[in-house]
N, C-alpha and C. Protein backbone atom coordinates (compact mmCIF):
# COMPACT_ATOMS: atom_id res chain seq x y z
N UNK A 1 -16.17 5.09 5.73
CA UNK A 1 -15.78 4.57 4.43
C UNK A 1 -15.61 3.06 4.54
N UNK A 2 -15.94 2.61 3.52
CA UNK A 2 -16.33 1.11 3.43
C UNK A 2 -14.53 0.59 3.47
N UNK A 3 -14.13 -0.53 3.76
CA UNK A 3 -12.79 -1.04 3.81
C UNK A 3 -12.55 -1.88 2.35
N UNK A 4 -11.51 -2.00 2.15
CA UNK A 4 -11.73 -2.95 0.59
C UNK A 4 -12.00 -4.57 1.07
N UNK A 5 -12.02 -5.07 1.80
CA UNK A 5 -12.91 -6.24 2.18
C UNK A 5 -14.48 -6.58 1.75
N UNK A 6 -14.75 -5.12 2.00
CA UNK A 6 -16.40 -5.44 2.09
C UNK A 6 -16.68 -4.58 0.95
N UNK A 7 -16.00 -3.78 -0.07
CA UNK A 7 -15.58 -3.82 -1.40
C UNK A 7 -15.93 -5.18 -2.62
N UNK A 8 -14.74 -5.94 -1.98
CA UNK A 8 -14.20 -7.04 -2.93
C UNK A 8 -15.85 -7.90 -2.60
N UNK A 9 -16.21 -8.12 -1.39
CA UNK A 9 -17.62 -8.48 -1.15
C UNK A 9 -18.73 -8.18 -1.83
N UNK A 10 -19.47 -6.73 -1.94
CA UNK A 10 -19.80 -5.80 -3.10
C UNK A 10 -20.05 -6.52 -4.51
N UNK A 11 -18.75 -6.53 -5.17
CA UNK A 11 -18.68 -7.16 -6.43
C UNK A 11 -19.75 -8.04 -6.27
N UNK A 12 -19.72 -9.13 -5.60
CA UNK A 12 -20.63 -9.96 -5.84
C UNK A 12 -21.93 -9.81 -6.07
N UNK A 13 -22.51 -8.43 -5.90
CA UNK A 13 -23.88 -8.13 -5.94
C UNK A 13 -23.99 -7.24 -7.06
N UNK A 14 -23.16 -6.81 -7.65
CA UNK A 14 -22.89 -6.62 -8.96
C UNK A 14 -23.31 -7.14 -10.37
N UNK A 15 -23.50 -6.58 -11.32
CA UNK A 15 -23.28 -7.14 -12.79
C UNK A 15 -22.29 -6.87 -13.16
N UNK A 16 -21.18 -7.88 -13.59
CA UNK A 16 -20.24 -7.85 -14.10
C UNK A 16 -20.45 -7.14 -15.76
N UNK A 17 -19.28 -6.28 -16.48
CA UNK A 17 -20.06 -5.68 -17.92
C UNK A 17 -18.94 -6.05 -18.46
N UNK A 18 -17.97 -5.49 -18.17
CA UNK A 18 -16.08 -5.54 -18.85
C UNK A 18 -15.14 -5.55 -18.39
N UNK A 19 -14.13 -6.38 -18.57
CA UNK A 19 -12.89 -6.86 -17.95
C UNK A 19 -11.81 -6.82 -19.06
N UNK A 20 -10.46 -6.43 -18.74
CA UNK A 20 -9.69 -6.31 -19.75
C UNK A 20 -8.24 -6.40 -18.47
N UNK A 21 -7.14 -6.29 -18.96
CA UNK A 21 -5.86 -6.73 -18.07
C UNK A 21 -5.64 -5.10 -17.25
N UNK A 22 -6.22 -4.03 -17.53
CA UNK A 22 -6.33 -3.15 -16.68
C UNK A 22 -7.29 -2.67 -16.09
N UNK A 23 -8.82 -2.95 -16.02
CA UNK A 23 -9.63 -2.74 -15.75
C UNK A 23 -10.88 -3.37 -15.35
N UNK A 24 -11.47 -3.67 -14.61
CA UNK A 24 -12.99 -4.43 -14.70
C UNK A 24 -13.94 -3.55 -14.28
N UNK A 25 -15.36 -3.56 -14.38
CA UNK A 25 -16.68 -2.84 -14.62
C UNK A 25 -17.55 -3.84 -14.14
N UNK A 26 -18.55 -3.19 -13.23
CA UNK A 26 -19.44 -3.99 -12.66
C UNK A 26 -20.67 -2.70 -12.55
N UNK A 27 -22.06 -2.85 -12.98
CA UNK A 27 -23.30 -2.38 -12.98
C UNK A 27 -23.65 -2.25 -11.45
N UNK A 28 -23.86 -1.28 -11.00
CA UNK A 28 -25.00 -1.54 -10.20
C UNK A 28 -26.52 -1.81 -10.53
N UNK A 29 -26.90 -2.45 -10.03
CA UNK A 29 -28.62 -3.17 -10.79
C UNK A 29 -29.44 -3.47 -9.17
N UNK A 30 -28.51 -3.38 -8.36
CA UNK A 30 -29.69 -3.52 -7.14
C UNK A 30 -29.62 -2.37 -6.28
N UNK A 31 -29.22 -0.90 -6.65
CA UNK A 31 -28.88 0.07 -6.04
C UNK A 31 -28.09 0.13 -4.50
N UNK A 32 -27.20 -0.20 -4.70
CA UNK A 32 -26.40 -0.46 -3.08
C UNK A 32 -25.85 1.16 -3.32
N UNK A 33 -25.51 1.58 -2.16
CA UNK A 33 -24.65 2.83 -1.60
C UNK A 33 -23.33 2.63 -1.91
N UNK A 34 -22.81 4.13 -2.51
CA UNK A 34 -21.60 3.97 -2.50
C UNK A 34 -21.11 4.18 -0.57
N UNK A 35 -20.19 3.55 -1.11
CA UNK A 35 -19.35 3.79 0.61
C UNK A 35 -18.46 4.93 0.44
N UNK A 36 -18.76 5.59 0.12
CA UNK A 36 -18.09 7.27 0.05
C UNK A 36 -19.10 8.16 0.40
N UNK A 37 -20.02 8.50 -0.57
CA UNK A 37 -21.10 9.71 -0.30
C UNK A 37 -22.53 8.77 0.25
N UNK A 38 -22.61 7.51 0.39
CA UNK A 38 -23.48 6.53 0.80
C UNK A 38 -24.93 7.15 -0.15
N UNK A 39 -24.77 7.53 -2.02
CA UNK A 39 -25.78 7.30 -2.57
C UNK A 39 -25.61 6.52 -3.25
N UNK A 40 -26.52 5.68 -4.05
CA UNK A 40 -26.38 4.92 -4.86
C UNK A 40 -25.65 5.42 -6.30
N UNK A 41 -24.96 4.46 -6.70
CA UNK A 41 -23.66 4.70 -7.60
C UNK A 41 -24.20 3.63 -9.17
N UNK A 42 -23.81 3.71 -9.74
CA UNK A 42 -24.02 3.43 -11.27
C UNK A 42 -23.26 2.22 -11.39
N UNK A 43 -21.95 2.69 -11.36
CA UNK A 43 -20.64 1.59 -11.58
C UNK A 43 -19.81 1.69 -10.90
N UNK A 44 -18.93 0.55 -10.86
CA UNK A 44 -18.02 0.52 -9.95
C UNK A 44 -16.95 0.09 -11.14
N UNK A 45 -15.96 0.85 -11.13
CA UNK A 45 -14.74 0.56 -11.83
C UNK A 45 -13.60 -0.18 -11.26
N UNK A 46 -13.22 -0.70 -11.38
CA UNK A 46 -11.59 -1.61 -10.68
C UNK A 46 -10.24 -0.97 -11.52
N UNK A 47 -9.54 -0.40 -11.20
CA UNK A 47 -8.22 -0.41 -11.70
C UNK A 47 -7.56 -1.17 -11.06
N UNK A 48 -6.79 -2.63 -11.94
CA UNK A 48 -5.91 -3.64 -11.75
C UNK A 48 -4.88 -3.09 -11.27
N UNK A 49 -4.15 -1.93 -11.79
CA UNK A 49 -2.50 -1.76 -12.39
C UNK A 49 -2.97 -0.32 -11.24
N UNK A 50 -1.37 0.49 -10.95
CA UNK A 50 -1.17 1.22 -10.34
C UNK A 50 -1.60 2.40 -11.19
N UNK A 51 -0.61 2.16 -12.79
CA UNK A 51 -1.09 3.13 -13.79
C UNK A 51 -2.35 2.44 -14.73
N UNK A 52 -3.05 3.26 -15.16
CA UNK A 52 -4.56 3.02 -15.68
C UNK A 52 -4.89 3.89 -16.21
N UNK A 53 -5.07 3.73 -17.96
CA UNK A 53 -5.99 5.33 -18.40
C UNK A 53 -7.42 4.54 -18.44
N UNK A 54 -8.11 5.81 -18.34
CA UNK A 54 -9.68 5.69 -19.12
C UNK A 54 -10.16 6.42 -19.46
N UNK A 55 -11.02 5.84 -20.24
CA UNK A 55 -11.80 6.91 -21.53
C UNK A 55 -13.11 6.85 -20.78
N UNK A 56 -13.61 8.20 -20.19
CA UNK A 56 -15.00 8.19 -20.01
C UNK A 56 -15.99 8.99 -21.27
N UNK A 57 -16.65 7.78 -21.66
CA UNK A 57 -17.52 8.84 -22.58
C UNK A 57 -18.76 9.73 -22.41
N UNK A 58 -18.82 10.20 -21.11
CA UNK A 58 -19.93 11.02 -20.76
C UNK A 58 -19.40 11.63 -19.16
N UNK A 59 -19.97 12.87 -19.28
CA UNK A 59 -19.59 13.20 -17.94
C UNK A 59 -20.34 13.07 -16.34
N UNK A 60 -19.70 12.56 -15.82
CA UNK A 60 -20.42 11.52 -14.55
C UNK A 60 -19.35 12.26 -12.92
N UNK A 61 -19.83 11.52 -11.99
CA UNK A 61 -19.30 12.28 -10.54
C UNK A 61 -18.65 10.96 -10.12
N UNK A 62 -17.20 11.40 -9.93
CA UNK A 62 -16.68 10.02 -9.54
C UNK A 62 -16.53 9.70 -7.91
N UNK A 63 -16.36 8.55 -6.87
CA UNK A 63 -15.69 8.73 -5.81
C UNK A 63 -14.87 7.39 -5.69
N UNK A 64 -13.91 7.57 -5.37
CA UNK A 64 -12.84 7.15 -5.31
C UNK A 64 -12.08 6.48 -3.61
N UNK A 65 -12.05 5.29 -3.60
CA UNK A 65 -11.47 4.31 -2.64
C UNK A 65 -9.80 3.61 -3.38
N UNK A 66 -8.88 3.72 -2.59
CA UNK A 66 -7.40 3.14 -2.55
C UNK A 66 -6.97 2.26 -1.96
N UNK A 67 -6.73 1.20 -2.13
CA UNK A 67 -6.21 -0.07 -1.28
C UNK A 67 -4.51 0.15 -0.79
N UNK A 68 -4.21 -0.40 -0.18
CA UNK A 68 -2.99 -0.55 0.13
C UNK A 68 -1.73 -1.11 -1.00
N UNK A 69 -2.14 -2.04 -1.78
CA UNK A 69 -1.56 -2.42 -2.85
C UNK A 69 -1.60 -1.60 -4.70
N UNK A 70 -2.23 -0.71 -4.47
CA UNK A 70 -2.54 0.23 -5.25
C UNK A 70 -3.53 0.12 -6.06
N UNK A 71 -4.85 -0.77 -5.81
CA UNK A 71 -5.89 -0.93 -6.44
C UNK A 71 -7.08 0.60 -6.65
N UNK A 72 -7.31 0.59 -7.34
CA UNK A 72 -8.14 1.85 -7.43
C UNK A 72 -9.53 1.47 -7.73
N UNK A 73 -10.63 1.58 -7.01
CA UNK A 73 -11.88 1.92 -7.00
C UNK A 73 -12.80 2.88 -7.36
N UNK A 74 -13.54 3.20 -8.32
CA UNK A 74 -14.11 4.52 -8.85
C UNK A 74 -15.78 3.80 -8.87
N UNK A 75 -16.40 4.72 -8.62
CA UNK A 75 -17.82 4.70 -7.82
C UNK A 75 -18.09 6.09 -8.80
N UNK A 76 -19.12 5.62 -9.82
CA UNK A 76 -19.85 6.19 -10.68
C UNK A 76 -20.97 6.95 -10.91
N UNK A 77 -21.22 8.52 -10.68
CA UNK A 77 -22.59 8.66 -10.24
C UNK A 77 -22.95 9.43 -11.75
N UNK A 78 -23.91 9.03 -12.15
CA UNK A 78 -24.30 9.90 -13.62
C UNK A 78 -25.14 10.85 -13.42
């Protein structure tokens, strides 16, 4: 499993889509691996806050990375 270092790294190869004070969204567009099931993933979600709702509007396969500070990572497979 990938560490949140090379996570926060990640982003950068990303499309950024939506950011709000609990959440940010980034595209995958160059198909990188998730670092969980190592297939390529859709989106990568950020939860800012410890608590976080979201509205998914379609049903998708999530995987999920936890930082030490309570950041939450969700890895999007449709």
């Amino acid at each position: 499993m990938a560490s949140v270092e090379n996570i926060d790294e990640m982003k950068s190869y990303l499309t950024p889509r939506e950011e709000n004070e609990m959440t940010a969204s980034y595209q995958n567009t160059t198909s990188i691996a998730c670092p969980v099931c190592e297939e390529s993933f859709d989106y990568l979600v950020v939860c800012k806050r410890p608590e976080t709702s979201l509205s998914l509007g379609k049903v998708m396969n999530l995987c999920t990375v936890t930082n030490e500070d309570g950041r939450l990572f969700l890895f999007t497979h449709e």
